[in-house]
PDB file of N, CA and C in Angstrom:
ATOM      1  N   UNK A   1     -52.051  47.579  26.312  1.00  0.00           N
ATOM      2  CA  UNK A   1     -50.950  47.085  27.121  1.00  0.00           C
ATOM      3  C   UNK A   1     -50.779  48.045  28.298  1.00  0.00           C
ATOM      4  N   UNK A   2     -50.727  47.669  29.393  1.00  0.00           N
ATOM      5  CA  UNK A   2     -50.678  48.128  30.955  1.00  0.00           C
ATOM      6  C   UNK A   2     -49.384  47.958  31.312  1.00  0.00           C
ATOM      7  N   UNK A   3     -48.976  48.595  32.266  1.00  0.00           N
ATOM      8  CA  UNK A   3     -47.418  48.471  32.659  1.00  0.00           C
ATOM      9  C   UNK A   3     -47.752  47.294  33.408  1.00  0.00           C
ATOM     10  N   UNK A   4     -48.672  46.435  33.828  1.00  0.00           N
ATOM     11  CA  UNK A   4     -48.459  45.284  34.550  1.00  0.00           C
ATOM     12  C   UNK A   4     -48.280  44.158  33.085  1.00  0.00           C
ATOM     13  N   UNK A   5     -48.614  44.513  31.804  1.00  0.00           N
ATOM     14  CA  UNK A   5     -48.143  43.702  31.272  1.00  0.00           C
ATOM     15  C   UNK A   5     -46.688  43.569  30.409  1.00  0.00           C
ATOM     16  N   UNK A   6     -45.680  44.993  30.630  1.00  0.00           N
ATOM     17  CA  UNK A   6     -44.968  44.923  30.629  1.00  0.00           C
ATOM     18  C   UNK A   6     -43.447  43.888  30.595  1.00  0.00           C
ATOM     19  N   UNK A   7     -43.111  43.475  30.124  1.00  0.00           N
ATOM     20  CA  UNK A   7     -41.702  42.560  30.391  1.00  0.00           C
ATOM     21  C   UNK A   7     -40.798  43.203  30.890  1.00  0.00           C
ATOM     22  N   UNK A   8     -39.819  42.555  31.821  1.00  0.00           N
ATOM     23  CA  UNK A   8     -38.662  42.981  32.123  1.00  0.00           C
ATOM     24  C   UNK A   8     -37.552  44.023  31.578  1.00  0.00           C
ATOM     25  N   UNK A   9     -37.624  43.877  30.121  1.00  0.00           N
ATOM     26  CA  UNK A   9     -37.023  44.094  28.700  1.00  0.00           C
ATOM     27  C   UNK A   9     -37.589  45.926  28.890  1.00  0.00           C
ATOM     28  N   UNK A  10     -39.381  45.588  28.919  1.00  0.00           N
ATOM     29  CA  UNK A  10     -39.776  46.689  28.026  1.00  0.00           C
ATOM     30  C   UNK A  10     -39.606  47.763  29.430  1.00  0.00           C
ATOM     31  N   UNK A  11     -40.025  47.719  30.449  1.00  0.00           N
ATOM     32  CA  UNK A  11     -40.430  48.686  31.617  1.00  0.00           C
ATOM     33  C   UNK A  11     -39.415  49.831  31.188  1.00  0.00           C
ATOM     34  N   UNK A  12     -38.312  49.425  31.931  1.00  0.00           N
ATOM     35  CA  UNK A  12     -36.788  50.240  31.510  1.00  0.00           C
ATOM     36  C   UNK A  12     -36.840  51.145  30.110  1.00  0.00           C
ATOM     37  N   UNK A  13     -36.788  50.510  29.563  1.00  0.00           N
ATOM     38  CA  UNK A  13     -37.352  50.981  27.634  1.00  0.00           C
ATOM     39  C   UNK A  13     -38.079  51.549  27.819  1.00  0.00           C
ATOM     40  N   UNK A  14     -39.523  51.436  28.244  1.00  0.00           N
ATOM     41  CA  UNK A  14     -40.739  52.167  27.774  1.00  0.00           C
ATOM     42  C   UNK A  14     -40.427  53.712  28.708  1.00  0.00           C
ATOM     43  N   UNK A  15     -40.222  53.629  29.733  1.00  0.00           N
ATOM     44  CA  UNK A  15     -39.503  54.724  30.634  1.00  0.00           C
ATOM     45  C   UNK A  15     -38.660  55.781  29.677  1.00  0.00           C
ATOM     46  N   UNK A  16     -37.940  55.299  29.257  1.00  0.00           N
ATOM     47  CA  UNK A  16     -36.746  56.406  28.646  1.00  0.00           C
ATOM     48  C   UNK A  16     -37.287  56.628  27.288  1.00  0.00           C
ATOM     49  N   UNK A  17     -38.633  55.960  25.950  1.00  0.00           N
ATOM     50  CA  UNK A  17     -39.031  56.329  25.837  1.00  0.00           C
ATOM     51  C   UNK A  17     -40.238  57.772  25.720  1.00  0.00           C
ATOM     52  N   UNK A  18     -40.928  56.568  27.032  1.00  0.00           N
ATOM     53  CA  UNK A  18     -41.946  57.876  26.944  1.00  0.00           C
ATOM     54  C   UNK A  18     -41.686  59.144  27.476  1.00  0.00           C
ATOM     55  N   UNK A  19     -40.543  59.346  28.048  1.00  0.00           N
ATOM     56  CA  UNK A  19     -39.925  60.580  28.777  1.00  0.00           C
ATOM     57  C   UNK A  19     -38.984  61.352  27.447  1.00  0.00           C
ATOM     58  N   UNK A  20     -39.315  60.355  26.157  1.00  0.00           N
ATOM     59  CA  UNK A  20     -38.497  61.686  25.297  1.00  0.00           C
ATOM     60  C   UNK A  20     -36.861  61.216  25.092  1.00  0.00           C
ATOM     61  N   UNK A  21     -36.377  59.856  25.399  1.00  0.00           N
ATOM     62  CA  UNK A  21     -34.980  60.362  25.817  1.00  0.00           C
ATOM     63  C   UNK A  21     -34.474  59.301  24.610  1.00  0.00           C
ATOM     64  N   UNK A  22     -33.270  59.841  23.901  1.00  0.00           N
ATOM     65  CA  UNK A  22     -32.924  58.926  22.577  1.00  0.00           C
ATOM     66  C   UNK A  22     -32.150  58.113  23.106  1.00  0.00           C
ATOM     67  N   UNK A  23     -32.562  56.646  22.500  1.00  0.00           N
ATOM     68  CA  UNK A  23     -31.992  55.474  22.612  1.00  0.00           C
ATOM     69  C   UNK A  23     -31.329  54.920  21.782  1.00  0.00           C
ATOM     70  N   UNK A  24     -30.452  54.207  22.054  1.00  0.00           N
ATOM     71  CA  UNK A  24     -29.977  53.144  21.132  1.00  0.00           C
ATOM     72  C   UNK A  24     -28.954  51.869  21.597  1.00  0.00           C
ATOM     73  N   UNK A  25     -30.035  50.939  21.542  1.00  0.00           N
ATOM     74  CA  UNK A  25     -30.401  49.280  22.233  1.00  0.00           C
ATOM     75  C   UNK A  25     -29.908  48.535  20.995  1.00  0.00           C
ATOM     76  N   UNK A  26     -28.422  48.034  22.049  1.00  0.00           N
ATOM     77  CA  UNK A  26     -27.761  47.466  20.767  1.00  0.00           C
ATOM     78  C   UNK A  26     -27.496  45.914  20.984  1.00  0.00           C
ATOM     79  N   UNK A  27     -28.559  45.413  21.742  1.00  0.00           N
ATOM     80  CA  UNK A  27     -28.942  43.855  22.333  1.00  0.00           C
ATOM     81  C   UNK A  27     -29.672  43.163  21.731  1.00  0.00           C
ATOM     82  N   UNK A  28     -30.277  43.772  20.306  1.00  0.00           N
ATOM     83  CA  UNK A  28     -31.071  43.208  20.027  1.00  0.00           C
ATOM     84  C   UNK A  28     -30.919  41.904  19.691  1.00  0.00           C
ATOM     85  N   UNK A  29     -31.893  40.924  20.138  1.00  0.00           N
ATOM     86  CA  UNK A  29     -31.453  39.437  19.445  1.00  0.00           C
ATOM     87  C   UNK A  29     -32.843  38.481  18.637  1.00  0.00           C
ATOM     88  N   UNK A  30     -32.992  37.711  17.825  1.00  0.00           N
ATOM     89  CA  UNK A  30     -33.920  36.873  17.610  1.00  0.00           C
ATOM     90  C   UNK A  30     -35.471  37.037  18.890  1.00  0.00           C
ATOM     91  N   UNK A  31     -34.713  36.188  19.866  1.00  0.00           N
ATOM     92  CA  UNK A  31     -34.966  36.100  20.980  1.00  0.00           C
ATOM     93  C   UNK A  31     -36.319  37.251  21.778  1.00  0.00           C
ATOM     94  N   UNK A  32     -35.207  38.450  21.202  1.00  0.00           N
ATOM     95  CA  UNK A  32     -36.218  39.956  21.997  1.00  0.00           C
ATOM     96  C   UNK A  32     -36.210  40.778  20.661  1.00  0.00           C
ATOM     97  N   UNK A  33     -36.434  40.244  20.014  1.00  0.00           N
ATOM     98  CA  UNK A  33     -36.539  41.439  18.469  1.00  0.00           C
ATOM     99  C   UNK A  33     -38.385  41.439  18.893  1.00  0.00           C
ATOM    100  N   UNK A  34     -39.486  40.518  19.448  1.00  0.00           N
ATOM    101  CA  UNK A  34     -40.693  40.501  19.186  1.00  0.00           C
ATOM    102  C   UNK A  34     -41.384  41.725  20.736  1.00  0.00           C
ATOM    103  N   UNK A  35     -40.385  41.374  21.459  1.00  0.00           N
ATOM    104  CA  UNK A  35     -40.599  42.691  22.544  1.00  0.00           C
ATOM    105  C   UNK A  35     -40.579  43.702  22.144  1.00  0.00           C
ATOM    106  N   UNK A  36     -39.069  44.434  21.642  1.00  0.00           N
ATOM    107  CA  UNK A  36     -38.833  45.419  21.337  1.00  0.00           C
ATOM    108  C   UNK A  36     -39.639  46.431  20.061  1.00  0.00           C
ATOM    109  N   UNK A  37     -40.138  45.460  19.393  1.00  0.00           N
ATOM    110  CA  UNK A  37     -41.009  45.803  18.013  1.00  0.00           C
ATOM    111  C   UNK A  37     -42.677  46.505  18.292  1.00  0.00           C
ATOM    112  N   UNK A  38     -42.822  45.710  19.684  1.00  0.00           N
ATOM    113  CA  UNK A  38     -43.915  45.715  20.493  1.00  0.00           C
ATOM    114  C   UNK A  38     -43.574  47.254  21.076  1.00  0.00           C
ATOM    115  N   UNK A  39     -42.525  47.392  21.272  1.00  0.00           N
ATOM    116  CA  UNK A  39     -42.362  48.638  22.267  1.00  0.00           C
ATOM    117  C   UNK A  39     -42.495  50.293  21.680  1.00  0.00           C
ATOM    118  N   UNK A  40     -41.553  49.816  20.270  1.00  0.00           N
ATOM    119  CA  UNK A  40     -41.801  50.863  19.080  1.00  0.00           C
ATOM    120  C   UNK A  40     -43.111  50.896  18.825  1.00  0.00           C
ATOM    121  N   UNK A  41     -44.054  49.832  18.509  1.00  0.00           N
ATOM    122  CA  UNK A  41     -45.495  50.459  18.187  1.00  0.00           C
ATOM    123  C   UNK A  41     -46.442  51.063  18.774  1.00  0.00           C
ATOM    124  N   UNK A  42     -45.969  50.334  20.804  1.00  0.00           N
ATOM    125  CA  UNK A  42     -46.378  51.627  21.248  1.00  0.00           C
ATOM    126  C   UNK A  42     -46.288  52.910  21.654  1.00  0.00           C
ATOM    127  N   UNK A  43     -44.804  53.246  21.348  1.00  0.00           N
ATOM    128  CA  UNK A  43     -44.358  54.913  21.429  1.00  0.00           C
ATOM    129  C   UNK A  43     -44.799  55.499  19.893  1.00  0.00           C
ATOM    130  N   UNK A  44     -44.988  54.632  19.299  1.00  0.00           N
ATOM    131  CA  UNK A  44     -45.708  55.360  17.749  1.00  0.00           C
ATOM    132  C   UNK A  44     -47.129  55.695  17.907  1.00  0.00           C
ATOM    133  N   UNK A  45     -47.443  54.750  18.069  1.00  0.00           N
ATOM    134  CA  UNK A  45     -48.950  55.063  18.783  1.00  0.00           C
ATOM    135  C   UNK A  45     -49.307  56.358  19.673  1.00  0.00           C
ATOM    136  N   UNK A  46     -48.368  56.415  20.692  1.00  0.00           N
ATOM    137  CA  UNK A  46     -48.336  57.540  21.696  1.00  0.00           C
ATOM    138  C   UNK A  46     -48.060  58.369  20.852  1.00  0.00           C
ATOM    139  N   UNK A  47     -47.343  58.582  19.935  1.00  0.00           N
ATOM    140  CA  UNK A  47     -47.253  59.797  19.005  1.00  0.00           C
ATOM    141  C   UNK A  47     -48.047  60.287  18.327  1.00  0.00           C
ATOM    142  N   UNK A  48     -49.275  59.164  17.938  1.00  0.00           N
ATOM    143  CA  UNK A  48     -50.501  59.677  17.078  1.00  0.00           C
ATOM    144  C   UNK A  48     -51.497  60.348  18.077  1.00  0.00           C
ATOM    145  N   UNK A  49     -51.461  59.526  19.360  1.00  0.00           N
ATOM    146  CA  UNK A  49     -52.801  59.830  19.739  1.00  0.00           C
ATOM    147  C   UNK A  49     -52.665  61.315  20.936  1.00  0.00           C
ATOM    148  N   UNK A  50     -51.217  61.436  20.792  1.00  0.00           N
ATOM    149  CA  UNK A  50     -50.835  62.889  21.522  1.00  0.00           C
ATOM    150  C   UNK A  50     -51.018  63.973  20.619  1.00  0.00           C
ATOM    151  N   UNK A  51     -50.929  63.608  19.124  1.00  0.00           N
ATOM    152  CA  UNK A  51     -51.197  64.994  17.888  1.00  0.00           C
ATOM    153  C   UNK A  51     -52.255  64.972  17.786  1.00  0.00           C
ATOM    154  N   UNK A  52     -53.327  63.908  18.150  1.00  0.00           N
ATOM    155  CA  UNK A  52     -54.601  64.221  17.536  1.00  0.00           C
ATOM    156  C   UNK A  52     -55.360  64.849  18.338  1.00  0.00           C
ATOM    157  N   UNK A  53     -55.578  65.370  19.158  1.00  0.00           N
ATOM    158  CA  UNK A  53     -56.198  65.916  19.904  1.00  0.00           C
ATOM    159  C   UNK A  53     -55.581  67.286  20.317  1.00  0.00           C
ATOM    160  N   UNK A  54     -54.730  67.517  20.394  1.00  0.00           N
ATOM    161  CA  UNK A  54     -54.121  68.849  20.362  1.00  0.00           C
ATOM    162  C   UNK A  54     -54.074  69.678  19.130  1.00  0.00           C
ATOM    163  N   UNK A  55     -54.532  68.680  17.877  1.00  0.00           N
ATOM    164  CA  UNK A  55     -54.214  69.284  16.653  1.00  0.00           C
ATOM    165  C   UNK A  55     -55.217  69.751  15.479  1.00  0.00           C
ATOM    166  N   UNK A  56     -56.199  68.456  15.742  1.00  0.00           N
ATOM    167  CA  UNK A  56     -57.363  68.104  14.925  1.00  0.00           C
ATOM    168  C   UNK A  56     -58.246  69.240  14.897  1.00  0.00           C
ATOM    169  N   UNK A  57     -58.430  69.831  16.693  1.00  0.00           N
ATOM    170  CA  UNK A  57     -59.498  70.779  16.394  1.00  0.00           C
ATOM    171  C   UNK A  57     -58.923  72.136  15.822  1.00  0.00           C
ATOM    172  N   UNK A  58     -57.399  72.455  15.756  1.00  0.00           N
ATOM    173  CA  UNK A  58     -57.085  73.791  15.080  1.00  0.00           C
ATOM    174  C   UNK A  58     -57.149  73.234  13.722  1.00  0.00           C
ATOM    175  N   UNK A  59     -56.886  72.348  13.228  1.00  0.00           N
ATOM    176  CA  UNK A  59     -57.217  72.392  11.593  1.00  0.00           C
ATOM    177  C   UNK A  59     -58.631  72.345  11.577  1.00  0.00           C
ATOM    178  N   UNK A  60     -59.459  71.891  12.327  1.00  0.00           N
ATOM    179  CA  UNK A  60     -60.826  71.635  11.749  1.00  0.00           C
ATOM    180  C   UNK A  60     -61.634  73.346  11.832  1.00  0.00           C
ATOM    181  N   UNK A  61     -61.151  73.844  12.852  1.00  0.00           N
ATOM    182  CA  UNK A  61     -61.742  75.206  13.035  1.00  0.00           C
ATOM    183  C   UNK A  61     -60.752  75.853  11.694  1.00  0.00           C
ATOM    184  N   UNK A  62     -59.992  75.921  11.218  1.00  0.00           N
ATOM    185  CA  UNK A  62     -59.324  76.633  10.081  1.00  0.00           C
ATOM    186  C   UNK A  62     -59.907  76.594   8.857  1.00  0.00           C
ATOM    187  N   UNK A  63     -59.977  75.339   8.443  1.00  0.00           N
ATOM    188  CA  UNK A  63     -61.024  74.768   7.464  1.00  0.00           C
ATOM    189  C   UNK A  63     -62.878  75.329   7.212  1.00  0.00           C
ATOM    190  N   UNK A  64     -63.265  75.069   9.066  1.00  0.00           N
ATOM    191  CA  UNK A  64     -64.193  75.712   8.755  1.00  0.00           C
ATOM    192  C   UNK A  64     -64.782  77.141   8.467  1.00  0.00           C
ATOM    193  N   UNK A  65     -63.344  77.954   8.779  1.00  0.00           N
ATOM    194  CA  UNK A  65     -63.163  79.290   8.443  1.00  0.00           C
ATOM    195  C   UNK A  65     -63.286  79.535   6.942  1.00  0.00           C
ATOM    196  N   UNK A  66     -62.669  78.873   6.334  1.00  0.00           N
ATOM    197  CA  UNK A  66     -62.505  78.831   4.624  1.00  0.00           C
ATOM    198  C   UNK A  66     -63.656  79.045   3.724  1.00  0.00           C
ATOM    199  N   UNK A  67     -64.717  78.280   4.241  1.00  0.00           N
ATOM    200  CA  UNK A  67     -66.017  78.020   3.203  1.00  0.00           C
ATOM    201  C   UNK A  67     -66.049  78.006   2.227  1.00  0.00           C
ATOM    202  N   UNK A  68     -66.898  77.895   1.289  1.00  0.00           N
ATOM    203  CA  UNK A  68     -66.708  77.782  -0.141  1.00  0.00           C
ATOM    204  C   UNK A  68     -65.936  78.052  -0.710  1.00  0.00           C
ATOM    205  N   UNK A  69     -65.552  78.723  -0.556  1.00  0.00           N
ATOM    206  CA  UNK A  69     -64.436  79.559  -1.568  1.00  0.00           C
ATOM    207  C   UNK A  69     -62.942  78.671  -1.625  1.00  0.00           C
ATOM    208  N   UNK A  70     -62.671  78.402  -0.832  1.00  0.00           N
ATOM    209  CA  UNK A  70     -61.639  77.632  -0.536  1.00  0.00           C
ATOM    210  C   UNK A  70     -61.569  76.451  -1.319  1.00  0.00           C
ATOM    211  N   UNK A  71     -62.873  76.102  -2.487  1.00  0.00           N
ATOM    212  CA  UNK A  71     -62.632  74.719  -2.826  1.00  0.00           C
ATOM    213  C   UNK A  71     -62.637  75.041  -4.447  1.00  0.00           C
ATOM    214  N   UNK A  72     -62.344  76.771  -4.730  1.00  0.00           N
ATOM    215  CA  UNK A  72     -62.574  77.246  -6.401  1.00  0.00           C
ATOM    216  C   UNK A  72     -60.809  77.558  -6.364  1.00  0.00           C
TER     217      UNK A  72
END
């Protein structure tokens, strides 16, 4: 999803999101419950794929410090 595919709904949202800033969107209706659900999965997402790469290679170099021994 591209900010050109964005909705009206999400732009605003995804903004104060991805900048970190706590929300609480108390509009929810039937209607925009399928936007908004959309919007959470992708700031969750942004949350995985911002730890994994900043993170993966200090555990993997830690681990490979360990060697055998680490598994008695």
């Amino acid at each position: 999803m591209v900010a050109d595919e964005l909705t009206p709904l999400q732009k605003p949202l995804g903004e104060l999101l991805f900048n970190y800033v706590d929300v609480l969107y108390g509009e929810r209706t039937l209607g925009n419950a399928e936007e908004l659900l959309r919007m959470y999965f992708l700031h969750a997402v942004n949350h995985v794929l911002r730890y994994v790469p900043t993170q993966a290679p200090d555990h993997l170099h830690t681990n490979q410090n360990l060697g055998p021994e680490a598994d008695s």
